[in-house]
C-alpha atoms as a PDB file:
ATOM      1  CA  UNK A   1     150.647 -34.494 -83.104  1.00  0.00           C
ATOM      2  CA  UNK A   2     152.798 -34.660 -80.052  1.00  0.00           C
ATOM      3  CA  UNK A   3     155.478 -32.410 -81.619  1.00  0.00           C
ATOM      4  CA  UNK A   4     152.309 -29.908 -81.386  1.00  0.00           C
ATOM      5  CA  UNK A   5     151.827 -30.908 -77.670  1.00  0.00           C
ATOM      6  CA  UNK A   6     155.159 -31.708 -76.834  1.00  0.00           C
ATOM      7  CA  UNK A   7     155.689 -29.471 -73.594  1.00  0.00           C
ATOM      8  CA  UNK A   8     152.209 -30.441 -72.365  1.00  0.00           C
ATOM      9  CA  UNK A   9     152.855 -33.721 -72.505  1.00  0.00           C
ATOM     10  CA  UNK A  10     156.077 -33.504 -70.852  1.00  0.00           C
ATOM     11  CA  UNK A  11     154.619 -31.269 -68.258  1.00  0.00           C
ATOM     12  CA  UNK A  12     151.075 -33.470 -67.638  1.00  0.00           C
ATOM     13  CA  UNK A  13     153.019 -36.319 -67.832  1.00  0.00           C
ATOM     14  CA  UNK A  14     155.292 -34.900 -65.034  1.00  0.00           C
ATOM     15  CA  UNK A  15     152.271 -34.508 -62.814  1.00  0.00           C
ATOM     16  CA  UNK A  16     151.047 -37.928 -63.151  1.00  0.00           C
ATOM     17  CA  UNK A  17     153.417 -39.760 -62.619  1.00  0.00           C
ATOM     18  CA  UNK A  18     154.189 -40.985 -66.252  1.00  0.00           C
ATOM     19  CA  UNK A  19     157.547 -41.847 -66.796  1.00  0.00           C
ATOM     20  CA  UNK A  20     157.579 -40.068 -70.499  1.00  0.00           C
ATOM     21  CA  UNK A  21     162.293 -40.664 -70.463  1.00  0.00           C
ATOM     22  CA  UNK A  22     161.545 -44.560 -69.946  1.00  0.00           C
ATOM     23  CA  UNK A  23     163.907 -46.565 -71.519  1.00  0.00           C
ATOM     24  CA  UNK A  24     163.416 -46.701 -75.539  1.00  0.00           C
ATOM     25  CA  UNK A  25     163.572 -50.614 -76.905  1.00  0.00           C
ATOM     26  CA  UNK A  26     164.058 -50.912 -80.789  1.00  0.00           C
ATOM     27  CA  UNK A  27     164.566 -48.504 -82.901  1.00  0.00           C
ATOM     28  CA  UNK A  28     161.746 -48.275 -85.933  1.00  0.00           C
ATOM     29  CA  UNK A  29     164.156 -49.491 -88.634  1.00  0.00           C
ATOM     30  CA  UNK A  30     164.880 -52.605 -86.599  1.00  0.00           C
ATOM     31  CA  UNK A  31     161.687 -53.592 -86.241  1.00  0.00           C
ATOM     32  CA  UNK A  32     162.240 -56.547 -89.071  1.00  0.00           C
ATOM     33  CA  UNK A  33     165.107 -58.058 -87.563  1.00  0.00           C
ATOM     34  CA  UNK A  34     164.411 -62.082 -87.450  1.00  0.00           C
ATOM     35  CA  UNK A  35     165.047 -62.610 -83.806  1.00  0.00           C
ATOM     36  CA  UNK A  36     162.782 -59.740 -83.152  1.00  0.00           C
ATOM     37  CA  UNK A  37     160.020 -61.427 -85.062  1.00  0.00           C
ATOM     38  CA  UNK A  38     160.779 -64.800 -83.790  1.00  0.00           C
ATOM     39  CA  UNK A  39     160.006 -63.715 -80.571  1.00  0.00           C
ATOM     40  CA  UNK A  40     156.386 -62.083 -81.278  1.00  0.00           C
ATOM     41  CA  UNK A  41     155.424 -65.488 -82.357  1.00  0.00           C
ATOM     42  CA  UNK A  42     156.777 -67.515 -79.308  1.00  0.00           C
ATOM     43  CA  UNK A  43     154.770 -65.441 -77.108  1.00  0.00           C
ATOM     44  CA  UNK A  44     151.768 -66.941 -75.111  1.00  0.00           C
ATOM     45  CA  UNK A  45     150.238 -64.216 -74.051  1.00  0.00           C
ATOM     46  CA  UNK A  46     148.976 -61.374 -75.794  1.00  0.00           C
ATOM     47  CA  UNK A  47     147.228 -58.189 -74.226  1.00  0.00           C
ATOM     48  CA  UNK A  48     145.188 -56.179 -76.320  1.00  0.00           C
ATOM     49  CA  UNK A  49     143.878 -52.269 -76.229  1.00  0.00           C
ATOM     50  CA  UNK A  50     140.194 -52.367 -77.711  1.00  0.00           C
ATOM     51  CA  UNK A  51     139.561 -48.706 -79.509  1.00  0.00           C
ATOM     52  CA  UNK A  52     142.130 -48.074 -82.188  1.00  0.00           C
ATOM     53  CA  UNK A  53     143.296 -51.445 -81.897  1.00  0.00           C
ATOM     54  CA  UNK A  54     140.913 -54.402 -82.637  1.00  0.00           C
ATOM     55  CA  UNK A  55     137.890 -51.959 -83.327  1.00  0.00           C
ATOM     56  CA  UNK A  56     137.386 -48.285 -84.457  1.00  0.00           C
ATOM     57  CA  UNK A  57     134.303 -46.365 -83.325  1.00  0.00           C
ATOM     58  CA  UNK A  58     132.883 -50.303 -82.582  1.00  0.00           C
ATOM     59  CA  UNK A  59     133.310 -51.521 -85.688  1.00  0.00           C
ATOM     60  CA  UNK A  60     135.927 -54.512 -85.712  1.00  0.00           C
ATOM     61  CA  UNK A  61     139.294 -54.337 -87.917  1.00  0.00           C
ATOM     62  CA  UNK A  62     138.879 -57.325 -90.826  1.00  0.00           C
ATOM     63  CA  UNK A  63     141.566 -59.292 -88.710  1.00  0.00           C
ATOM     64  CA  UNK A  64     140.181 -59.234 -85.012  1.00  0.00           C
ATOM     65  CA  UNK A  65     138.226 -61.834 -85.102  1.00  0.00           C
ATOM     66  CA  UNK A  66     140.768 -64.215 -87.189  1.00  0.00           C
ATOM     67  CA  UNK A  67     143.730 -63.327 -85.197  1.00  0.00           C
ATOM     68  CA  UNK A  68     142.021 -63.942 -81.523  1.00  0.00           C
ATOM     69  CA  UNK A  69     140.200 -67.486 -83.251  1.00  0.00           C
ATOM     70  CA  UNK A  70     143.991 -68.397 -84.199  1.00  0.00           C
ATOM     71  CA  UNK A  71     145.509 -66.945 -80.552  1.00  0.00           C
ATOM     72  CA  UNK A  72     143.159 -69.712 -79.214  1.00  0.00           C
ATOM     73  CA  UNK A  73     143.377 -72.743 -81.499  1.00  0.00           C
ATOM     74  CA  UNK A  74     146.916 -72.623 -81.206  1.00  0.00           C
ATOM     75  CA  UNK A  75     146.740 -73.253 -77.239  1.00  0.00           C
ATOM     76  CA  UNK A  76     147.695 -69.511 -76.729  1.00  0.00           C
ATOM     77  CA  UNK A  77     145.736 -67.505 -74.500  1.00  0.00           C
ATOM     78  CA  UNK A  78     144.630 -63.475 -74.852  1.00  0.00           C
ATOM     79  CA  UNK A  79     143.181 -60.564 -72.360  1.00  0.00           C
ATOM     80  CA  UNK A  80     141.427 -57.191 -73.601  1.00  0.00           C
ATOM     81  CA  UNK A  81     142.167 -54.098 -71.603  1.00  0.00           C
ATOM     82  CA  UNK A  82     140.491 -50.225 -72.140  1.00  0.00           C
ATOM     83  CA  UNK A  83     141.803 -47.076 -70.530  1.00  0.00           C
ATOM     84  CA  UNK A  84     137.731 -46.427 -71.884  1.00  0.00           C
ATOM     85  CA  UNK A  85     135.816 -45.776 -68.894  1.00  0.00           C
ATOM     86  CA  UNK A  86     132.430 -44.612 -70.691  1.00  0.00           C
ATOM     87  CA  UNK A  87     131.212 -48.240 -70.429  1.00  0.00           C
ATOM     88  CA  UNK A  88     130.643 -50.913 -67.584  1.00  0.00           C
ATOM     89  CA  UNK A  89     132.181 -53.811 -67.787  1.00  0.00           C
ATOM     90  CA  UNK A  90     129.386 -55.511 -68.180  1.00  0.00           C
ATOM     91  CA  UNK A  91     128.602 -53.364 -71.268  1.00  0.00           C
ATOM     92  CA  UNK A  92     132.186 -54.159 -72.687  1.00  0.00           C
ATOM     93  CA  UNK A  93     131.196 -57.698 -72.192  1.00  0.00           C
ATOM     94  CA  UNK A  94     128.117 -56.874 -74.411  1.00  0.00           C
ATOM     95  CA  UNK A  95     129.272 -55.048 -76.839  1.00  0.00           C
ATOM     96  CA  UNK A  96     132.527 -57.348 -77.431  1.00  0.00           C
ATOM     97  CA  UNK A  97     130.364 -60.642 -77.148  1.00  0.00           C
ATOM     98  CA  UNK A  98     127.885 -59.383 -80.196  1.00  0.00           C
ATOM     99  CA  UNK A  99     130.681 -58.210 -82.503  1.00  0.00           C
ATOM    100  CA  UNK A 100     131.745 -62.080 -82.238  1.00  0.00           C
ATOM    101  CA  UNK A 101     135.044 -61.896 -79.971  1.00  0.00           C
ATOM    102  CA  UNK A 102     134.592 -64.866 -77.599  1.00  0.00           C
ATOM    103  CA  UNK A 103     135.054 -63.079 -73.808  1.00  0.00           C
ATOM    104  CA  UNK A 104     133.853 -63.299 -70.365  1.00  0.00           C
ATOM    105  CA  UNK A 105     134.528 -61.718 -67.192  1.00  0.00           C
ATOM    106  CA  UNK A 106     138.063 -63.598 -66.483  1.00  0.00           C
ATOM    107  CA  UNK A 107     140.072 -62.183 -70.199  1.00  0.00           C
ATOM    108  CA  UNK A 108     138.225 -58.556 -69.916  1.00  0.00           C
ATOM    109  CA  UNK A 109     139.620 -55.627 -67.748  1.00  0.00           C
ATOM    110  CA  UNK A 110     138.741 -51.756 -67.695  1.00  0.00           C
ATOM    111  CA  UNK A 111     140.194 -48.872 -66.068  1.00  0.00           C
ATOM    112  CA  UNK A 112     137.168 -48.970 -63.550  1.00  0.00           C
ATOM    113  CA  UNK A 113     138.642 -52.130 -62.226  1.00  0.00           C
ATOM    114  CA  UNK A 114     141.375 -50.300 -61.614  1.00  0.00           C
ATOM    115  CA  UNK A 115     139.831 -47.816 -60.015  1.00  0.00           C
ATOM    116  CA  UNK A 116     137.720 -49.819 -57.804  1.00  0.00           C
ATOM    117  CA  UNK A 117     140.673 -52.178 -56.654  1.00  0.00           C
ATOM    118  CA  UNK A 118     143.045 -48.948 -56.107  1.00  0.00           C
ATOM    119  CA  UNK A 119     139.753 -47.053 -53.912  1.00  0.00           C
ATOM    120  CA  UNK A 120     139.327 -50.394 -51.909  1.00  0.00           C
ATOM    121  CA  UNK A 121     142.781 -50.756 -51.105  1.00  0.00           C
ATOM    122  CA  UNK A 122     142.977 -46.984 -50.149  1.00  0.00           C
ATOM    123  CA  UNK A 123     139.967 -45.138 -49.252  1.00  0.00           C
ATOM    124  CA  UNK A 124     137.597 -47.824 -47.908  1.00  0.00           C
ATOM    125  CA  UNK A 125     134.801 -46.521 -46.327  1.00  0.00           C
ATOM    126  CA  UNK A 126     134.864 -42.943 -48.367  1.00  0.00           C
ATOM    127  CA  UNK A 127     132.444 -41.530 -50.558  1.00  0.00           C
ATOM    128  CA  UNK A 128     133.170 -39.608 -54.242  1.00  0.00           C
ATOM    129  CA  UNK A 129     131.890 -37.701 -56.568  1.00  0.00           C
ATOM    130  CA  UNK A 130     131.579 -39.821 -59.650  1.00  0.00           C
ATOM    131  CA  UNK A 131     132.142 -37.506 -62.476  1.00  0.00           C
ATOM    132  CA  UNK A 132     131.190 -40.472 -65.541  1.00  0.00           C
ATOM    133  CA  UNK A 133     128.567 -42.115 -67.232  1.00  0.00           C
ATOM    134  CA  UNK A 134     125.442 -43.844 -65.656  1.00  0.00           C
ATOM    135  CA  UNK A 135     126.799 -47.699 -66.285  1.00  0.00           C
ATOM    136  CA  UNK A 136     130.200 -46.682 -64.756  1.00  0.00           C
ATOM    137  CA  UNK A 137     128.682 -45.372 -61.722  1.00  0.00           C
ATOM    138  CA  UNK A 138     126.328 -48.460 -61.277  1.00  0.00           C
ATOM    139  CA  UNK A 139     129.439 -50.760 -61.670  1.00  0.00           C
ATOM    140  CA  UNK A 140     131.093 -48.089 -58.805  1.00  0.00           C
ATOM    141  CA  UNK A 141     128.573 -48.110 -56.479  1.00  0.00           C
ATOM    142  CA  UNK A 142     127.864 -52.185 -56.852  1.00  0.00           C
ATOM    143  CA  UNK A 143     131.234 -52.791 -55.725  1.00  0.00           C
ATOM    144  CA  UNK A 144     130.411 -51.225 -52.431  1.00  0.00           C
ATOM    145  CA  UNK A 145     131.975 -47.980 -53.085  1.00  0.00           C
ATOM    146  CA  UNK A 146     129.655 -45.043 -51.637  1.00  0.00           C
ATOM    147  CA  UNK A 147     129.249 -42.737 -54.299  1.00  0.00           C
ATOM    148  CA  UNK A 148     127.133 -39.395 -55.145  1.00  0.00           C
ATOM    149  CA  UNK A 149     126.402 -37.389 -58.406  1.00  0.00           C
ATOM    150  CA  UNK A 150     125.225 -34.402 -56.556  1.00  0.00           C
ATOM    151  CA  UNK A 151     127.756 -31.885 -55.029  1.00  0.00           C
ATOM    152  CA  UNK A 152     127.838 -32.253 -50.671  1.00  0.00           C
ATOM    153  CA  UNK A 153     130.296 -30.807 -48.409  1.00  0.00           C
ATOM    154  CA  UNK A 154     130.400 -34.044 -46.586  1.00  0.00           C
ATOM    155  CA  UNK A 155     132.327 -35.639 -49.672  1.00  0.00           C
ATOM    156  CA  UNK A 156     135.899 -36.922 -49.295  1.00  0.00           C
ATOM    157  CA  UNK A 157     137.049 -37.092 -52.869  1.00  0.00           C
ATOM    158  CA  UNK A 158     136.401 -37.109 -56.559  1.00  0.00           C
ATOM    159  CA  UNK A 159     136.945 -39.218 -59.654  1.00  0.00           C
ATOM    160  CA  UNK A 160     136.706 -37.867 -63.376  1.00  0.00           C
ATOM    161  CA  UNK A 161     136.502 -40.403 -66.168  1.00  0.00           C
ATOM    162  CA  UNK A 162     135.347 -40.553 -69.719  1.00  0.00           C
ATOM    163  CA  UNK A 163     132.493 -39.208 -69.233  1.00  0.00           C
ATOM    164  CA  UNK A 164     130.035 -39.039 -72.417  1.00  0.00           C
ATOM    165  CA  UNK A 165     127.421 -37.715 -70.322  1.00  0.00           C
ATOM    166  CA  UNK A 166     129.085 -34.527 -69.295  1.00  0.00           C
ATOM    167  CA  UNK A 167     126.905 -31.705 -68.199  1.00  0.00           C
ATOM    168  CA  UNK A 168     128.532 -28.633 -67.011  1.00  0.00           C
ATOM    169  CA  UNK A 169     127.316 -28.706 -64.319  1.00  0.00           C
ATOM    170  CA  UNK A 170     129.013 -31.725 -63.176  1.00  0.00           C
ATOM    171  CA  UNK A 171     132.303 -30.128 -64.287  1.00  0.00           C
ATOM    172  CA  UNK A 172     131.241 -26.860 -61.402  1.00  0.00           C
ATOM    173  CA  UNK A 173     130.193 -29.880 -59.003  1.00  0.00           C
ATOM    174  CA  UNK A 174     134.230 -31.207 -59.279  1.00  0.00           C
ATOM    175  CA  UNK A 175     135.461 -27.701 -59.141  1.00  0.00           C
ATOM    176  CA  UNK A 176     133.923 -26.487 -55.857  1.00  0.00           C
ATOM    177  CA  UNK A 177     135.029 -30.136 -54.450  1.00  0.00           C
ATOM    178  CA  UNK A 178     138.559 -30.062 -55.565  1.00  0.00           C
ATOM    179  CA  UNK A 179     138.985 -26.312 -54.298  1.00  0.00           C
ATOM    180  CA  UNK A 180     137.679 -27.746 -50.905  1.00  0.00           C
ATOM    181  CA  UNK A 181     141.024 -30.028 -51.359  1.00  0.00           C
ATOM    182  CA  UNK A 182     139.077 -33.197 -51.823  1.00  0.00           C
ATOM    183  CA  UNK A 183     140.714 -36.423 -52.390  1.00  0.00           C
ATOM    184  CA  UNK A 184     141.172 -36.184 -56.551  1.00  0.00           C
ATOM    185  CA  UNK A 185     141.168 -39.675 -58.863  1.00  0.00           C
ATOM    186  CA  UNK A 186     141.107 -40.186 -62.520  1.00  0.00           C
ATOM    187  CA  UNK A 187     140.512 -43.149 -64.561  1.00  0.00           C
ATOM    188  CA  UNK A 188     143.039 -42.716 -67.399  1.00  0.00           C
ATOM    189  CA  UNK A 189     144.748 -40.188 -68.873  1.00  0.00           C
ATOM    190  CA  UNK A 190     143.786 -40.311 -72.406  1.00  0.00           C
ATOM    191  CA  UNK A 191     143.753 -37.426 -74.152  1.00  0.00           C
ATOM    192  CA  UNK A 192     141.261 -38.463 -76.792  1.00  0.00           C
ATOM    193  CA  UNK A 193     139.252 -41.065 -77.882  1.00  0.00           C
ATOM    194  CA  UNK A 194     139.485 -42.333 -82.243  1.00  0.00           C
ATOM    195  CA  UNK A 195     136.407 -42.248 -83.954  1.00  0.00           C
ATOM    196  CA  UNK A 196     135.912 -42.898 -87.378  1.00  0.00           C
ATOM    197  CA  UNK A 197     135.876 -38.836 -88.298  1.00  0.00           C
ATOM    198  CA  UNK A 198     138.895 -38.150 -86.199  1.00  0.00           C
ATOM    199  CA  UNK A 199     139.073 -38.042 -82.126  1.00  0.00           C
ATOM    200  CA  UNK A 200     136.986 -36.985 -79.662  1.00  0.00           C
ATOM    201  CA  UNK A 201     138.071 -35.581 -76.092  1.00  0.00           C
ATOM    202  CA  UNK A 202     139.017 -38.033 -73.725  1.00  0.00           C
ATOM    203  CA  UNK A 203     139.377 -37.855 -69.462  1.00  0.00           C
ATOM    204  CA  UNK A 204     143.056 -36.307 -69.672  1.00  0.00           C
ATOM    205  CA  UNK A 205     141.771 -33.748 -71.610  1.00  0.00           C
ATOM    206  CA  UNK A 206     139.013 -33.312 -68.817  1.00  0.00           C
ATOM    207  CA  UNK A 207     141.813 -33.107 -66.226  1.00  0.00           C
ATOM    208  CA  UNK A 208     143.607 -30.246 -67.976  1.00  0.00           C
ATOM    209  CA  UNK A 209     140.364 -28.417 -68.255  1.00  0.00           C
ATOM    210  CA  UNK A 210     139.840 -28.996 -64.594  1.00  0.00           C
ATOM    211  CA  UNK A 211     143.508 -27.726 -63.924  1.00  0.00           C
ATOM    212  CA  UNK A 212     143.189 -24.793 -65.568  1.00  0.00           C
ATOM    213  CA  UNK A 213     140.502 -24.061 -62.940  1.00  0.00           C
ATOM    214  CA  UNK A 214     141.300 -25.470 -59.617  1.00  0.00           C
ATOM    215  CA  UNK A 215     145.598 -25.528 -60.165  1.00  0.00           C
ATOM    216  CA  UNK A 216     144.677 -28.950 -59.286  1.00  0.00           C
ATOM    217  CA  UNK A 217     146.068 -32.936 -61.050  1.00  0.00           C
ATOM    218  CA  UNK A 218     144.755 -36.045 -60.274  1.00  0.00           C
ATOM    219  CA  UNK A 219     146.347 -39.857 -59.431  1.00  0.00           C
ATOM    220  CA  UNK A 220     145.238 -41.613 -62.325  1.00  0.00           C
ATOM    221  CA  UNK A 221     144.938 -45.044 -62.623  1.00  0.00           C
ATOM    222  CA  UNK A 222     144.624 -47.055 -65.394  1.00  0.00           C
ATOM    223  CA  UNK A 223     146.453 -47.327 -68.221  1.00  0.00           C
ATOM    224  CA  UNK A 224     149.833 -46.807 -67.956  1.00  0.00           C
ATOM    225  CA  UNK A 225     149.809 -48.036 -64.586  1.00  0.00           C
ATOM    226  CA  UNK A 226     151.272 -51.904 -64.045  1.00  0.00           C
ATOM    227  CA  UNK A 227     148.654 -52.864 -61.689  1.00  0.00           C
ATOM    228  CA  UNK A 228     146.489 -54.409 -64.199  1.00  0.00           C
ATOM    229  CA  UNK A 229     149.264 -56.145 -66.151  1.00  0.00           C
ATOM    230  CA  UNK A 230     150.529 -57.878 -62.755  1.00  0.00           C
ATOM    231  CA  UNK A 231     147.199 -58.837 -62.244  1.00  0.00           C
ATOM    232  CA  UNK A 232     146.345 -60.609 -65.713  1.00  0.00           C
ATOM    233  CA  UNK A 233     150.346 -62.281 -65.380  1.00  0.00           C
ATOM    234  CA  UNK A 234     149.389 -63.861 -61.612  1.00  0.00           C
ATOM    235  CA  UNK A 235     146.084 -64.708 -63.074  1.00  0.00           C
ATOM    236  CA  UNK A 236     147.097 -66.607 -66.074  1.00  0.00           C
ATOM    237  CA  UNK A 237     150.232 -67.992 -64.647  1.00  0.00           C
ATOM    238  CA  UNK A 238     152.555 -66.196 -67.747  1.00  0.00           C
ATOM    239  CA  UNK A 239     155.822 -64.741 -67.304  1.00  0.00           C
ATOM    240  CA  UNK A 240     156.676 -61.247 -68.306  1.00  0.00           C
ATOM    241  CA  UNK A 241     158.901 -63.316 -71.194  1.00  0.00           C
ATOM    242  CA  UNK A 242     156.207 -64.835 -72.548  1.00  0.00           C
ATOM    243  CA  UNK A 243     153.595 -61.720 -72.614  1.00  0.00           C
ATOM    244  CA  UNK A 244     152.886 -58.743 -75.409  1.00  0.00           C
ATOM    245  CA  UNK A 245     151.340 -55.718 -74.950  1.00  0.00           C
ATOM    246  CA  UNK A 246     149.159 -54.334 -78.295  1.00  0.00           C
ATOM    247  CA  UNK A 247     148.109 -50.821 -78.586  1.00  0.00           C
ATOM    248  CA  UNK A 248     147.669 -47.852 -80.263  1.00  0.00           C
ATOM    249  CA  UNK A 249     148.506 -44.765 -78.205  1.00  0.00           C
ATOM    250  CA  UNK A 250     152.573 -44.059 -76.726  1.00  0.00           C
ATOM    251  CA  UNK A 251     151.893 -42.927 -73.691  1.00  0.00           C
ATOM    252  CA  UNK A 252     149.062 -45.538 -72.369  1.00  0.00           C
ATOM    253  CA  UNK A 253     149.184 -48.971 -73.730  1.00  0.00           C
ATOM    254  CA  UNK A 254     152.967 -48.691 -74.926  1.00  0.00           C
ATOM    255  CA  UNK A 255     154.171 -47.358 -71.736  1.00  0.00           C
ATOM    256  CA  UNK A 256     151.962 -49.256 -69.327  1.00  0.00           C
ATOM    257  CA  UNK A 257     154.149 -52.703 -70.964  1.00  0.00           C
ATOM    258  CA  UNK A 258     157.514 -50.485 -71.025  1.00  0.00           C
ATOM    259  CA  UNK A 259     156.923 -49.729 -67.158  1.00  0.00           C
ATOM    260  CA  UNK A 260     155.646 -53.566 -66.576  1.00  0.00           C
ATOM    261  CA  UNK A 261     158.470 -55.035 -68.323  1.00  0.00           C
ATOM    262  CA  UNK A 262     156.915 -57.207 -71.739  1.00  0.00           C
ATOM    263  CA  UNK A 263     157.360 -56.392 -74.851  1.00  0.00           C
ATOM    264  CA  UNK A 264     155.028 -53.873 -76.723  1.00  0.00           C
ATOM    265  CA  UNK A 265     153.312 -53.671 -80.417  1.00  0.00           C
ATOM    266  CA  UNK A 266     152.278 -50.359 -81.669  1.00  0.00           C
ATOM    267  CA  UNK A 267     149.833 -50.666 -83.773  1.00  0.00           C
ATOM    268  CA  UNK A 268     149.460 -47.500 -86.244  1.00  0.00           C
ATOM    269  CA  UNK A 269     145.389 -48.081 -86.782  1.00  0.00           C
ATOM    270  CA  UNK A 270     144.971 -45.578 -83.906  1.00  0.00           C
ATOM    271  CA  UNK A 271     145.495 -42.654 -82.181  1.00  0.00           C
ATOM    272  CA  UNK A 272     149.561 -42.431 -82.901  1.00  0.00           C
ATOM    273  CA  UNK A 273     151.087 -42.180 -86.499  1.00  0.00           C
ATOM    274  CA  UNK A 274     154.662 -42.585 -87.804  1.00  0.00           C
ATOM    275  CA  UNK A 275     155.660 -39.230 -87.846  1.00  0.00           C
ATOM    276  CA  UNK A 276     154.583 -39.186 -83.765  1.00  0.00           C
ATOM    277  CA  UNK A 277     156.624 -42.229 -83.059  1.00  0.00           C
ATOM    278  CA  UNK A 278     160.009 -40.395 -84.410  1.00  0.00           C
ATOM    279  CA  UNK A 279     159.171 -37.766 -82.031  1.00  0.00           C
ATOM    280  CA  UNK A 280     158.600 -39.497 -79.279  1.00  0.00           C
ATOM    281  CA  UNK A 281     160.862 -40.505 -76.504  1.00  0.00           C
ATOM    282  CA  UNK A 282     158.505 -43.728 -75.584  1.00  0.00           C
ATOM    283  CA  UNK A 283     159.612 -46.386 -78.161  1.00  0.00           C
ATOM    284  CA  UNK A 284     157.888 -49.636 -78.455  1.00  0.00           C
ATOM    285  CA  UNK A 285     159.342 -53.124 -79.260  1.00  0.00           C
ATOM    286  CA  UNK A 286     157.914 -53.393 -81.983  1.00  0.00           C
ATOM    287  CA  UNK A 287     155.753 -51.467 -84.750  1.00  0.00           C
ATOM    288  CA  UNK A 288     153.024 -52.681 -86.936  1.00  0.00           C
ATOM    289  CA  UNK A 289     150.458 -51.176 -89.565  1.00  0.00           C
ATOM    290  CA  UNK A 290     147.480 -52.865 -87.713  1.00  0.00           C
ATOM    291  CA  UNK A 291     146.460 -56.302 -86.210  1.00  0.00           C
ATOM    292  CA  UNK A 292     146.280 -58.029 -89.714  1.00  0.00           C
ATOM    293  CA  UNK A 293     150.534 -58.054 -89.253  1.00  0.00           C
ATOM    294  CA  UNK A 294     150.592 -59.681 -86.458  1.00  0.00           C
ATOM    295  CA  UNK A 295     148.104 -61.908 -87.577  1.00  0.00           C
ATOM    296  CA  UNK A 296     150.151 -62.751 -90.358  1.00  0.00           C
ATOM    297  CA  UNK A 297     152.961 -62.809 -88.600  1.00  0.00           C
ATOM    298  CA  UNK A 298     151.713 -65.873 -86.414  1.00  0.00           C
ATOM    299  CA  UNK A 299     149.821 -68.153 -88.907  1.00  0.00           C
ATOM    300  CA  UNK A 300     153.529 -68.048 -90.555  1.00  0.00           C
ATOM    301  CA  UNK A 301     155.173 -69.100 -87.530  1.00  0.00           C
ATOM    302  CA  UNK A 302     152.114 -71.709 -87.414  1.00  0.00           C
ATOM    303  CA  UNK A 303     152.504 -72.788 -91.481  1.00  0.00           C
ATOM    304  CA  UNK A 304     149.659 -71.660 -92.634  1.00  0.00           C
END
């Protein structure tokens, strides 16, 4: 897949900032040494990626729900994090809460946190185009941000996320804007989304579409940016040492804990395969099949 992609990777990972040369950490064929394992199971916290990871197309791996159960009743503590920005979180909430995973507000974050935060900080008192859903906009504009769906010349910027409700003519609405130089933001830079019959295009892919057009890339947030990792660590009080980062995609979830410093899981349930991972020049700590090793992995530590 990425041998296929390979210089546009390199190259859109260039333009946003994604550091695809960082530092490799074991090697595949190492990934059984005992110390290695020893310290999976000492760690207290453990951050997981939602699609691909603990659920495909919504519908839970066998394991989710025992592993997180077990994370808890063994005085451990765990945070889910999606670059997917199709969704409130409110709706994640939902959605996570009726498959039977045990969440609220304070152990769920989305790349529209991100976003929010990183507009507040920066742009206060500036209104975007909002190319997304209609429950991503509503969480937008409920945090205060001044938003519009309609192209205006009085707008100061634009942000493109995963946007399941894409009409073309919000895709001319972001073109005229970002050829008018407009401030330009992007939720994650996913290329696609896994489904059960394969993938689906994600808001990366968007942003090379939109390139293509207006010689234009975006800051992204999200996803592999540290932000939200250095905000779950200050939250819960856990050192770098003591946290994991579980995903399923290189140059997102495996990256974002490579750049934050804690250890990393790839799990192969998801968007990258084996053959991917030898091509690659982002290495994780570690490499699993799917959740249901890990989970194994810790009721062994625990005797059970």
């Amino acid at each position: 897949m990425f041998q296929r992609r390979r210089g546009l990777l390199t190259r859109w990972g260039d333009r946003i900032n994604i550091d695809i040369y960082a530092k490799p950490h074991l090697p595949l064929k190492m990934r059984y040494i005992m110390p290695t394992i020893e310290s999976i199971r000492n760690k207290k916290l453990f951050i997981f990626d939602l699609d691909g990871t603990i659920y495909l197309s919504g519908v839970l791996f066998p394991e989710s729900l025992p592993l997180l159960k077990h994370i808890v009743d063994t005085g451990k503590q765990y945070h889910v994090f999606s670059n997917n920005s199709s969704r409130s979180t409110e709706s994640y909430l939902k959605k996570i809460r009726k498959a039977g995973i045990p969440c609220d507000h304070s152990s769920v974050a989305t790349s529209t946190q991100v976003l929010i935060g990183y507009v507040k900080d920066n742009y206060p008192g500036k209104t975007f185009y909002v190319m997304g859903t209609k429950g991503m906009r509503k969480e937008i504009a409920k945090a205060g941000i001044s938003i519009k769906d309609k192209y205006a010349s009085d707008i100061d910027g634009v942000v493109i996320s995963y946007d399941t409700e894409l009409k073309y003519q919000k895709l001319i609405d972001v073109t005229k804007l970002l050829n008018e130089g407009k401030i330009y933001l992007a939720t994650n830079p996913d290329y696609v989304c896994p489904v059960d019959y394969g993938f689906i295009p994600d808001c990366g892919t968007y942003a090379i579409m939109l390139e293509y057009a207006t010689k234009r890339t975006p800051k992204v947030l999200g996803k592999p940016s540290t932000e939200i990792i250095d905000h779950i660590l200050k939250k819960t009080g856990c050192t770098k040492e003591e946290t994991v980062m579980v995903g399923d995609r290189l140059y997102t979830d495996i990256l974002c804990g490579n750049n934050a410093g804690v250890d990393t899981i790839l799990v192969l349930s998801g968007e990258t395969k084996k053959e991917d991972l030898e091509k690659s020049l982002i290495k994780p700590t570690f490499v699993m099949e799917g959740i249901g090793e890990l989970y194994k992995l810790l009721k062994e530590k625990d005797g059970e």
